[in-house]
Protein backbone atom coordinates (compact mmCIF):
# COMPACT_ATOMS: atom_id res chain seq x y z
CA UNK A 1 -68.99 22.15 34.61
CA UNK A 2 -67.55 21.55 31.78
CA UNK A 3 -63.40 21.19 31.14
CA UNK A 4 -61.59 24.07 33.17
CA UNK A 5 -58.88 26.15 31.51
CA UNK A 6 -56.60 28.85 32.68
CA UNK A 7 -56.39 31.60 30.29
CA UNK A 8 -52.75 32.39 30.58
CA UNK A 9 -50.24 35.47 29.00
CA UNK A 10 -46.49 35.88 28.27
CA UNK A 11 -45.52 39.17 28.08
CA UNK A 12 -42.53 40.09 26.42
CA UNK A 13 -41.16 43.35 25.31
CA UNK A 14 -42.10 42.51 21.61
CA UNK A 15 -44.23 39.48 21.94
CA UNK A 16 -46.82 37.61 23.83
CA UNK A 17 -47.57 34.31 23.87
CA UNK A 18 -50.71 33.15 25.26
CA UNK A 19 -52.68 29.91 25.91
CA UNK A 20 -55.04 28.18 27.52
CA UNK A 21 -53.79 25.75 29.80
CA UNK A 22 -55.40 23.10 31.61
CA UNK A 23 -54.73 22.21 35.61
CA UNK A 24 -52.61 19.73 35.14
CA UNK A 25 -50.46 21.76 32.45
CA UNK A 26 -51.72 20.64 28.96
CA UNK A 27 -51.88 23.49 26.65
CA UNK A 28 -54.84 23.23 24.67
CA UNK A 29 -54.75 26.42 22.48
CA UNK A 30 -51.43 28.18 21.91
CA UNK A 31 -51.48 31.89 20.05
CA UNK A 32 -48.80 34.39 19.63
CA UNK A 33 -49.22 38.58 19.05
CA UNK A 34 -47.21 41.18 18.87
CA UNK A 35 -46.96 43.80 22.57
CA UNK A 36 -46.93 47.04 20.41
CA UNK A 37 -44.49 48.43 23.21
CA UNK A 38 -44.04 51.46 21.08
CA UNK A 39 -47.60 52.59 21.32
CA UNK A 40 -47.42 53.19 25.12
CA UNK A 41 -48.46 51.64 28.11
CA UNK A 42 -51.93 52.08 27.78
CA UNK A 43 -52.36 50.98 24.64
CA UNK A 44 -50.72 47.62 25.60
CA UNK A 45 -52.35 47.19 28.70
CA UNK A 46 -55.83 47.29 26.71
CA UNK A 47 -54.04 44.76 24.19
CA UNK A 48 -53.60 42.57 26.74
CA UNK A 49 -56.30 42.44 28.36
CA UNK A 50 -58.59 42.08 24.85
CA UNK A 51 -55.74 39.03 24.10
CA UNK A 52 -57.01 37.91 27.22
CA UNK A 53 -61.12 38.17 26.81
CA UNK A 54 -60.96 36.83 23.33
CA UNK A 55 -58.98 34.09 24.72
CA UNK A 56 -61.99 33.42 27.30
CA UNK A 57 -64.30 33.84 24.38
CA UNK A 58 -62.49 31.05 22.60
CA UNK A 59 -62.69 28.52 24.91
CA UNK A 60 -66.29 28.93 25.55
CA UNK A 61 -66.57 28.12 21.99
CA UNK A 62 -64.21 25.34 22.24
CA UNK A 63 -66.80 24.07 24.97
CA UNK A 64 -64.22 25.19 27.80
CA UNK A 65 -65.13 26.60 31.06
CA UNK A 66 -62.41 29.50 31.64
CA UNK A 67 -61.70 29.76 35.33
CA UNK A 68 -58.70 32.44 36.04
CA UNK A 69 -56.26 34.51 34.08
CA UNK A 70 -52.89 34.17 34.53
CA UNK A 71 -50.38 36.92 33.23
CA UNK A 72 -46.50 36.98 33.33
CA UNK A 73 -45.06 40.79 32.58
CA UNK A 74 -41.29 41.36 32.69
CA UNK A 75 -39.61 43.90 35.17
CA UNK A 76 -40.54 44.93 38.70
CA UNK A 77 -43.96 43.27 39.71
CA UNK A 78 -45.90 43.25 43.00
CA UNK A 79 -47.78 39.58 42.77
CA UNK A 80 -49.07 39.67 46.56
CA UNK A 81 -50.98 43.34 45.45
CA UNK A 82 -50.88 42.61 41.16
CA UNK A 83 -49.23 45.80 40.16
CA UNK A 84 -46.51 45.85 37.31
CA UNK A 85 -44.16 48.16 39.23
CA UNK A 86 -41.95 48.97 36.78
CA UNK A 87 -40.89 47.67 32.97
CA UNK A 88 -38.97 49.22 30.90
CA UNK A 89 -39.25 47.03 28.04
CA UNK A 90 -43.51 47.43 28.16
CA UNK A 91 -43.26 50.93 29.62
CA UNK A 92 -45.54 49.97 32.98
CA UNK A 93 -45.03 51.92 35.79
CA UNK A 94 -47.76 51.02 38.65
CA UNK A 95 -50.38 49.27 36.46
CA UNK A 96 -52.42 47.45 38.70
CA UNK A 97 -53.09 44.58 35.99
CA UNK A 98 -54.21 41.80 38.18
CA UNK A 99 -57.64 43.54 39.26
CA UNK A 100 -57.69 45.04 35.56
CA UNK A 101 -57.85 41.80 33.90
CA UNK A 102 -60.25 40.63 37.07
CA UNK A 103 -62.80 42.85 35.95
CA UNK A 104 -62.44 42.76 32.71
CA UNK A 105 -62.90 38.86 32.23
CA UNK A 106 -65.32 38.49 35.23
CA UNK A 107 -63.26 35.88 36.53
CA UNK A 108 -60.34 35.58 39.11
CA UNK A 109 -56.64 36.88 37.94
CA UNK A 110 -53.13 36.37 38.98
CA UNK A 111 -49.77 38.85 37.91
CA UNK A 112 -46.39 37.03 37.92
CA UNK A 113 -42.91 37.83 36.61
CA UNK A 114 -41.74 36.57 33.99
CA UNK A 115 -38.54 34.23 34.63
CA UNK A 116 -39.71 33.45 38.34
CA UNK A 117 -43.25 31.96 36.87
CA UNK A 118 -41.37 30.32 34.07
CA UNK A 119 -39.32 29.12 37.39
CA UNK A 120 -42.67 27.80 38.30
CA UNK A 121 -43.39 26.14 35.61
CA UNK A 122 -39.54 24.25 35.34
CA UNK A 123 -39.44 23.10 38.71
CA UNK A 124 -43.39 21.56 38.82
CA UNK A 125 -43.90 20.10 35.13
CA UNK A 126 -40.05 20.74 33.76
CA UNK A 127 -36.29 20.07 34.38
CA UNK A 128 -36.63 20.45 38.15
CA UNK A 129 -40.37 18.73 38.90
CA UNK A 130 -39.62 15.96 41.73
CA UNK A 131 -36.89 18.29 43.39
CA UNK A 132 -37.40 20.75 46.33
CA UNK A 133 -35.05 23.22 46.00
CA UNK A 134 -34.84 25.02 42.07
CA UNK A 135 -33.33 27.77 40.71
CA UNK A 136 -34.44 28.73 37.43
CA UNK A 137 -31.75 30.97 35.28
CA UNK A 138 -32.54 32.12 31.86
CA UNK A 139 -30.24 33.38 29.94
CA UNK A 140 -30.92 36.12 27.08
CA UNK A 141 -30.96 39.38 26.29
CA UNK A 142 -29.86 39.85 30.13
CA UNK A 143 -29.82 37.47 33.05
CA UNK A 144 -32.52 36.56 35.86
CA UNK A 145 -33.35 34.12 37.93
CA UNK A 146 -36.12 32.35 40.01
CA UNK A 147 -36.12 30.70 43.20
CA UNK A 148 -38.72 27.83 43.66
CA UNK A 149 -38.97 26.18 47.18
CA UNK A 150 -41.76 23.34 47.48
CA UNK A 151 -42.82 23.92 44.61
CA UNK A 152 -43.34 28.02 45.26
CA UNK A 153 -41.72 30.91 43.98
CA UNK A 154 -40.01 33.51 46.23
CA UNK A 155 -40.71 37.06 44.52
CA UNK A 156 -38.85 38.71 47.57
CA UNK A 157 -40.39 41.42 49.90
CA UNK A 158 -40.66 44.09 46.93
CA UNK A 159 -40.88 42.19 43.99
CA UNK A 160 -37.73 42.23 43.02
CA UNK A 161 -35.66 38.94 43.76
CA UNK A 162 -34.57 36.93 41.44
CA UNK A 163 -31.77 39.56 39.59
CA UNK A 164 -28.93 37.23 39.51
CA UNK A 165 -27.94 39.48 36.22
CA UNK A 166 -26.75 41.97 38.44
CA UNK A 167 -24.40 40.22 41.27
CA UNK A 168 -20.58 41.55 40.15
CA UNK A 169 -18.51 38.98 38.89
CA UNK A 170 -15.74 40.78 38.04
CA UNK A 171 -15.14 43.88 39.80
CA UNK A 172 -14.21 46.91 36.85
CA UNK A 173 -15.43 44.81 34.26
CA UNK A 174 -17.68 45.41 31.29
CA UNK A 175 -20.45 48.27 31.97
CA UNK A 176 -23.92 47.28 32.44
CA UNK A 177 -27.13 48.68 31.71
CA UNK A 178 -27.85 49.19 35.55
CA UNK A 179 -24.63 51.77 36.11
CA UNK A 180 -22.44 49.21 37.67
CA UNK A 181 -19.45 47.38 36.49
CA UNK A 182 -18.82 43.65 35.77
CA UNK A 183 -22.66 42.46 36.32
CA UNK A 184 -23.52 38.85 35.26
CA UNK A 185 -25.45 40.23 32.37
CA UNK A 186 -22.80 42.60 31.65
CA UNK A 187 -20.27 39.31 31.52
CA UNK A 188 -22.33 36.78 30.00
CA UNK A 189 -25.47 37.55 28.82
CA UNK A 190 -26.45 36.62 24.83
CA UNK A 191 -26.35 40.14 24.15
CA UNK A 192 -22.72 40.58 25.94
CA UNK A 193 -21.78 37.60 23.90
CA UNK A 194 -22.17 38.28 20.94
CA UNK A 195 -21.03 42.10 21.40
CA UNK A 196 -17.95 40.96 22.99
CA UNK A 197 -17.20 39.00 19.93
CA UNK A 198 -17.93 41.85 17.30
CA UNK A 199 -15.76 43.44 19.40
CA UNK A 200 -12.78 41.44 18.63
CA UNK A 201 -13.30 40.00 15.85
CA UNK A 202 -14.57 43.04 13.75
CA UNK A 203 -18.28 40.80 12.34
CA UNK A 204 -20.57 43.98 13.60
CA UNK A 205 -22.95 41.75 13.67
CA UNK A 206 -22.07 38.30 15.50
CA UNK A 207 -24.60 37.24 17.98
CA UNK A 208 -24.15 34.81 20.82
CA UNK A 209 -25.61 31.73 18.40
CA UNK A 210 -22.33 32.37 16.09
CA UNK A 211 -20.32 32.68 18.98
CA UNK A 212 -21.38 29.29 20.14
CA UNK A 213 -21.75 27.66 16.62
CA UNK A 214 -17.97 28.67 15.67
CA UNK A 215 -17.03 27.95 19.25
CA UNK A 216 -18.23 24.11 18.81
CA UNK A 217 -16.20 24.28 15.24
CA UNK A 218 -13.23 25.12 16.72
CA UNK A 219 -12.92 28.51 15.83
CA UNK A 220 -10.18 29.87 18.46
CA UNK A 221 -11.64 33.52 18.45
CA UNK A 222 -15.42 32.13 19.56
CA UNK A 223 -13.79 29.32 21.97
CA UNK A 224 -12.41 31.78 23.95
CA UNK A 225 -15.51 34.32 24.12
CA UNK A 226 -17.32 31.97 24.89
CA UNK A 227 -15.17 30.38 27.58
CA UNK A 228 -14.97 33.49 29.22
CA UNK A 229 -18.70 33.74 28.90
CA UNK A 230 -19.07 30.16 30.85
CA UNK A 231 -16.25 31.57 33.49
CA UNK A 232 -18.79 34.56 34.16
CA UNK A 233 -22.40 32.49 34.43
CA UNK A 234 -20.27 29.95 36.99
CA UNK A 235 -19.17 33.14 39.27
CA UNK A 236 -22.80 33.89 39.30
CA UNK A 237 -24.02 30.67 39.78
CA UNK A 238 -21.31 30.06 43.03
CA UNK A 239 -22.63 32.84 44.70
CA UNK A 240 -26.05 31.72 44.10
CA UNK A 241 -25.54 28.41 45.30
CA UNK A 242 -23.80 30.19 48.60
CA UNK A 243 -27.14 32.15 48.98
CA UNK A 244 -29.27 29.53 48.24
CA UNK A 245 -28.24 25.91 48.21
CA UNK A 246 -30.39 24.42 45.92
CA UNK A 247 -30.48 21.13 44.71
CA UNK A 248 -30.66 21.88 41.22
CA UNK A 249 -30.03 24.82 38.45
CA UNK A 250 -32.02 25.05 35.82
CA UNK A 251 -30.83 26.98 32.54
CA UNK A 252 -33.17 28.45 29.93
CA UNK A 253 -33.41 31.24 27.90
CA UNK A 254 -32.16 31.71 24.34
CA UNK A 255 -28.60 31.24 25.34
CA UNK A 256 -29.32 27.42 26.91
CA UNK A 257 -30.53 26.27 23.57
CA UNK A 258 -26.61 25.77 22.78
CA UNK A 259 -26.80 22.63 25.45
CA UNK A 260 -24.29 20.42 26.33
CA UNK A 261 -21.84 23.40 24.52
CA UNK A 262 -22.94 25.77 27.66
CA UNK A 263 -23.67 23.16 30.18
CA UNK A 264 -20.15 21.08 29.55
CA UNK A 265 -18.06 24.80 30.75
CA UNK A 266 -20.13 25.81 33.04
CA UNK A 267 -20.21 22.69 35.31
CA UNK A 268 -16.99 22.15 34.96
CA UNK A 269 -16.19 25.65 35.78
CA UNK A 270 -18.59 25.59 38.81
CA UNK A 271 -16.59 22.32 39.60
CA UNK A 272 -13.41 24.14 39.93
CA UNK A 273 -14.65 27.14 41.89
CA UNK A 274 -16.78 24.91 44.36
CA UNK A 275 -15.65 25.10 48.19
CA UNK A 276 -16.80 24.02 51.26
CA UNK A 277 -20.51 24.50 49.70
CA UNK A 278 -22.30 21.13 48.04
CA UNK A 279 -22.56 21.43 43.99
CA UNK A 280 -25.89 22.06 42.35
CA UNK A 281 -27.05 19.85 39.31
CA UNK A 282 -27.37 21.36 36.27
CA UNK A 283 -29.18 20.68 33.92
CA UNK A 284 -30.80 22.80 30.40
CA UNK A 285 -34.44 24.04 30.54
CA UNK A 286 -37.26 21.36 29.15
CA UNK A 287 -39.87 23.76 28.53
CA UNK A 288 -38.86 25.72 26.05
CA UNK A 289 -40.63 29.13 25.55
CA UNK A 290 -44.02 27.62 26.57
CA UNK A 291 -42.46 28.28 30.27
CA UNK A 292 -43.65 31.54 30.85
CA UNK A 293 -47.32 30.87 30.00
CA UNK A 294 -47.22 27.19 31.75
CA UNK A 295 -46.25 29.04 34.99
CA UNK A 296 -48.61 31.94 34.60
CA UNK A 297 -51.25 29.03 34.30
CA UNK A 298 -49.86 27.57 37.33
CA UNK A 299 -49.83 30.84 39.43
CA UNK A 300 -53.70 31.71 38.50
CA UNK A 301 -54.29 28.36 40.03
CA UNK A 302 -52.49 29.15 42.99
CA UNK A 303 -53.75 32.03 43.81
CA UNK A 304 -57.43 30.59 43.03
CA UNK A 305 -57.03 27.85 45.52
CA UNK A 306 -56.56 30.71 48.05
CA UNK A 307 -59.18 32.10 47.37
C-alpha cells in the first residue's frame, strides 16, 4: 500500500479547515473553505462531506492511500454513536455524520468535538505530549475545554463535558448566552473582553486583541479589563484543577495568542487562589489552529485501530 493519510475536517461556524494528515501527524495537504452556515444544515452537511471526497480524491492523485475520515464539528456531539447532537453555530441537530461520511467515502469515519480533539491533538503531538494528565482550554469567542487522560479524551456520558465556559465565577455577574449569570465565558471570554472594554471606554468597537495590545502599553483602562479578565479564567481554572488534577493546562484559542501577557496573570492569579490542591503548569497552545484537524486525524485513527 502505498503512504496512508487521514482525511481530516475542522468545522467551524464560518470556516473549515481540512487536511490530510499522516499517522504520525504530518500534514501533507492543508485547504481552507468557507461552512455556508447560513444555507442550512443540509446544505452544509453535503459541503462537508464533498470537502471530504474531493479530499480522498486528492490524495489518490497525490499517490496517497486515504484510510479514514476524521471530522471535528462544534457543539453537542455523540462520538461513541457519531451524531452531531446539537450546534448552534452549524445548525445540526441529530446528524448522524460519522456513518454519513462512512458511506460516502467508502472508508472508515470518526466524529469528534471540536476543542476536546484539538485537546487530542495538544496533549499527543503539542504543549502537553509526554504528560498524562491535560486539560486543553481554548479561549475565543466563548470558553471550552478538553480533558485528555493517557493520551484519550473524556467526551463525558452525553457528549457534553468539557464546558468549562459555563462554571460561575462570579455569582450575579455578567449575563451569558446560556441564561445564567457570571459564567467563565460570560467573565472572560475574547468576546466578553473586548465588550467589556467598549463598555467603558466608549471604542464600540474594541476587541479583546486591543484590550491586550493597550494593556501591554500601559494603557490603565485595558490593564484593568484585562486583569479582571485573568482574575475570571484563574476562578475557572481552580475549580478545574479541584475536579480534575491535572498535571498541566494548556491554553489556546484566539485569546492565548497574547502569551506571556495572559499566561504571566493568570498563573500568578492561580498562584494566589491555590489551596490545599497541587498547581497545574501552564503553559500557551503549540499548535496553533492546525489543532482541530491534527486531532480529528488522530481520533479517525483511534477509532480505526478498534476496529
Amino acid at each position: 500500500m502505498t503512504s496512508p493519510v487521514v482525511v481530516a475536517l475542522d468545522v467551524g461556524g464560518t470556516g473549515m479547515k481540512c487536511a490530510l494528515v499522516r499517522p504520525e501527524g504530518t500534514v501533507v495537504h492543508e485547504e481552507r473553505h468557507p461552512t455556508h452556515a447560513d444555507r442550512g444544515p443540509e446544505a452544509v452537511t453535503e459541503h462537508i462531506l464533498s470537502i471530504a471526497e474531493s479530499l480522498a480524491g486528492k490524495a489518490r492523485a497525490d499517490g496517497l492511500t486515504p484510510v479514514a475520515t476524521g471530522i471535528a464539528v462544534p457543539g453537542v456531539v455523540d462520538e461513541l454513536n457519531g451524531v452531531a447532537v446539537w450546534s448552534a453555530n452549524v445548525g445540526f441537530r441529530d446528524v448522524p455524520l460519522r456513518d454519513l461520511a462512512a458511506q460516502r467515502l467508502g472508508m472508515p469515519a470518526a466524529l469528534g468535538h471540536d476543542v476536546r480533539v484539538g485537546a487530542l491533538a495538544e496533549a499527543r503531538l503539542g504543549a502537553g505530549r509526554g504528560r498524562r494528565h491535560v486539560l486543553f482550554v481554548a479561549i475565543g469567542t466563548g470558553i471550552a475545554a478538553g480533558l485528555v487522560v493517557d493520551g484519550t479524551g473524556y467526551p463525558g456520558a452525553h457528549g457534553a463535558a468539557g464546558e468549562l465556559g459555563h462554571v460561575v465565577v462570579r455569582p450575579g455577574g455578567r449575563p451569558c448566552g446560556c441564561g445564567l449569570l457570571g459564567c467563565l465565558e460570560a467573565e472572560a471570554s475574547a468576546k466578553s473582553i473586548g465588550r467589556r472594554y467598549a463598555e467603558l471606554s466608549g471604542d464600540p468597537d474594541a476587541t479583546a486583541f486591543d484590550v491586550a495590545t493597550r494593556a501591554a502599553a500601559g494603557e490603565q483602562l485595558a490593564g484593568e479589563v484585562w486583569e479582571d479578565a485573568a482574575e475570571a479564567l484563574a476562578a475557572g481554572l481552580l475549580t478545574a484543577q479541584a475536579l480534575y488534577d491535572v498535571g498541566v493546562v494548556v491554553l489556546g484559542g484566539g485569546l492565548a495568542e497574547a502569551g506571556d501577557d495572559l499566561l504571566r496573570p493568570v498563573r500568578a492569579a492561580v498562584t494566589r487562589g491555590i489551596t490545599f490542591h497541587r498547581a497545574p503548569e501552564i503553559v500557551r497552545a503549540e499548535l496553533g489552529d492546525t489543532a482541530g484537524c491534527l486531532g480529528s486525524a488522530l481520533l479517525a485513527l483511534d477509532h480505526l485501530g478498534q476496529e
